[in-house]
Protein backbone atom coordinates (compact mmCIF):
# COMPACT_ATOMS: atom_id res chain seq x y z
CA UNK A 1 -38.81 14.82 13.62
CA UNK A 2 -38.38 11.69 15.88
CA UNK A 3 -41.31 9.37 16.06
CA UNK A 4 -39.71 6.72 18.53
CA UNK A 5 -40.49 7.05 22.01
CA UNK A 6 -37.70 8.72 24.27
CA UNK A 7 -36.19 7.22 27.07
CA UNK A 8 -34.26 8.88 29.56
CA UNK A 9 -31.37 6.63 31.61
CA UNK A 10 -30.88 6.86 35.22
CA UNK A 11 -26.87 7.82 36.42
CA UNK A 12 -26.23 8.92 32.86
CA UNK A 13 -26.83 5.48 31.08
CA UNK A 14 -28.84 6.50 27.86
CA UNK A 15 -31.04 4.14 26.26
CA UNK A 16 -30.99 4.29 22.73
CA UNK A 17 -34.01 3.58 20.68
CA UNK A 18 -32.62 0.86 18.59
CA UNK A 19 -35.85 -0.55 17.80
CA UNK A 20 -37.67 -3.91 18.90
CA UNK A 21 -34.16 -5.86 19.62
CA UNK A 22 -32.76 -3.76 22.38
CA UNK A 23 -32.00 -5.14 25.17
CA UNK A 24 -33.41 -2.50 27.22
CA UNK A 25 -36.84 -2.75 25.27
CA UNK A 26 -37.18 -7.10 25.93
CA UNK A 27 -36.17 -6.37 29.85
CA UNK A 28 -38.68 -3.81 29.77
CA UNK A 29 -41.48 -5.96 27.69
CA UNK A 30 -40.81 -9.00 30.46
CA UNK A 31 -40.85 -6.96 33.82
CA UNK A 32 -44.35 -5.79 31.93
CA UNK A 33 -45.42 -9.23 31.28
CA UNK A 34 -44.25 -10.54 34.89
CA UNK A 35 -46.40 -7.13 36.51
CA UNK A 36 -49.24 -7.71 34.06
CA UNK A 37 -49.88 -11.52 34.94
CA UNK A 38 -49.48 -10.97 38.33
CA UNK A 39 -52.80 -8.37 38.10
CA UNK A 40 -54.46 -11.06 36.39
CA UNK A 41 -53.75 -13.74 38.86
CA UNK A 42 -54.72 -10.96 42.29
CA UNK A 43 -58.09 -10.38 40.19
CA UNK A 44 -58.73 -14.14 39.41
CA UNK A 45 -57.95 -15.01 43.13
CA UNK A 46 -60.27 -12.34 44.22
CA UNK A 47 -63.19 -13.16 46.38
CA UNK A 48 -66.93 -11.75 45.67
CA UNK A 49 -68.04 -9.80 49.33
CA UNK A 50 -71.35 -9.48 50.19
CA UNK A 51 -73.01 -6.13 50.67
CA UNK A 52 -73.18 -4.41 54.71
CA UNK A 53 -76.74 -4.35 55.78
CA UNK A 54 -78.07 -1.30 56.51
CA UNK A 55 -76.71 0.48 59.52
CA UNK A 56 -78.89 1.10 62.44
CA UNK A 57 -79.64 4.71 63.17
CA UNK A 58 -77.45 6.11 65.43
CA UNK A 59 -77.70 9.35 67.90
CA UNK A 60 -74.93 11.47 68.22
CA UNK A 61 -74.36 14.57 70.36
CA UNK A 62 -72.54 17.18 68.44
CA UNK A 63 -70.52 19.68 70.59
CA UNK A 64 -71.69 23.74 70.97
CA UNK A 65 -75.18 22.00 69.78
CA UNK A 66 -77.25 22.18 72.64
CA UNK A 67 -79.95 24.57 73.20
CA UNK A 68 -82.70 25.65 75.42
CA UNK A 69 -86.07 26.80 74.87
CA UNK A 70 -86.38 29.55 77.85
CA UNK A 71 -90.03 30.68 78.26
């Protein structure tokens, strides 16, 4: 039974689960880190909106709608 996490190459390169020093694994835990503090810093950066107001009511004319009251 294999406990480790699988990781599947692209082209045929395998990754081998060598444990924390692979080199795969610390390119993989940086482009994380990069991605990850770049979330933070959008979210920091982001600006507080205030809410719409209440539309107005608004009177539309939907087609095949339309009748007439014949008496």
């Amino acid at each position: 039974m294999n406990n480790e996490q699988l990781e599947l190459g692209i082209h045929g390169n395998k990754l081998q689960p060598n444990g924390n020093g692979c080199p795969a694994r610390r390119n993989r835990q940086a482009r994380a880190g990069w991605w990850f503090a770049q979330m933070r810093n959008i979210v920091s950066r982001a600006m507080d909106w205030e809410t719409a107001g209440i539309p107005r009511p608004e009177q539309i004319w939907i087609p095949g709608a339309h009748r007439e009251v014949k008496v």
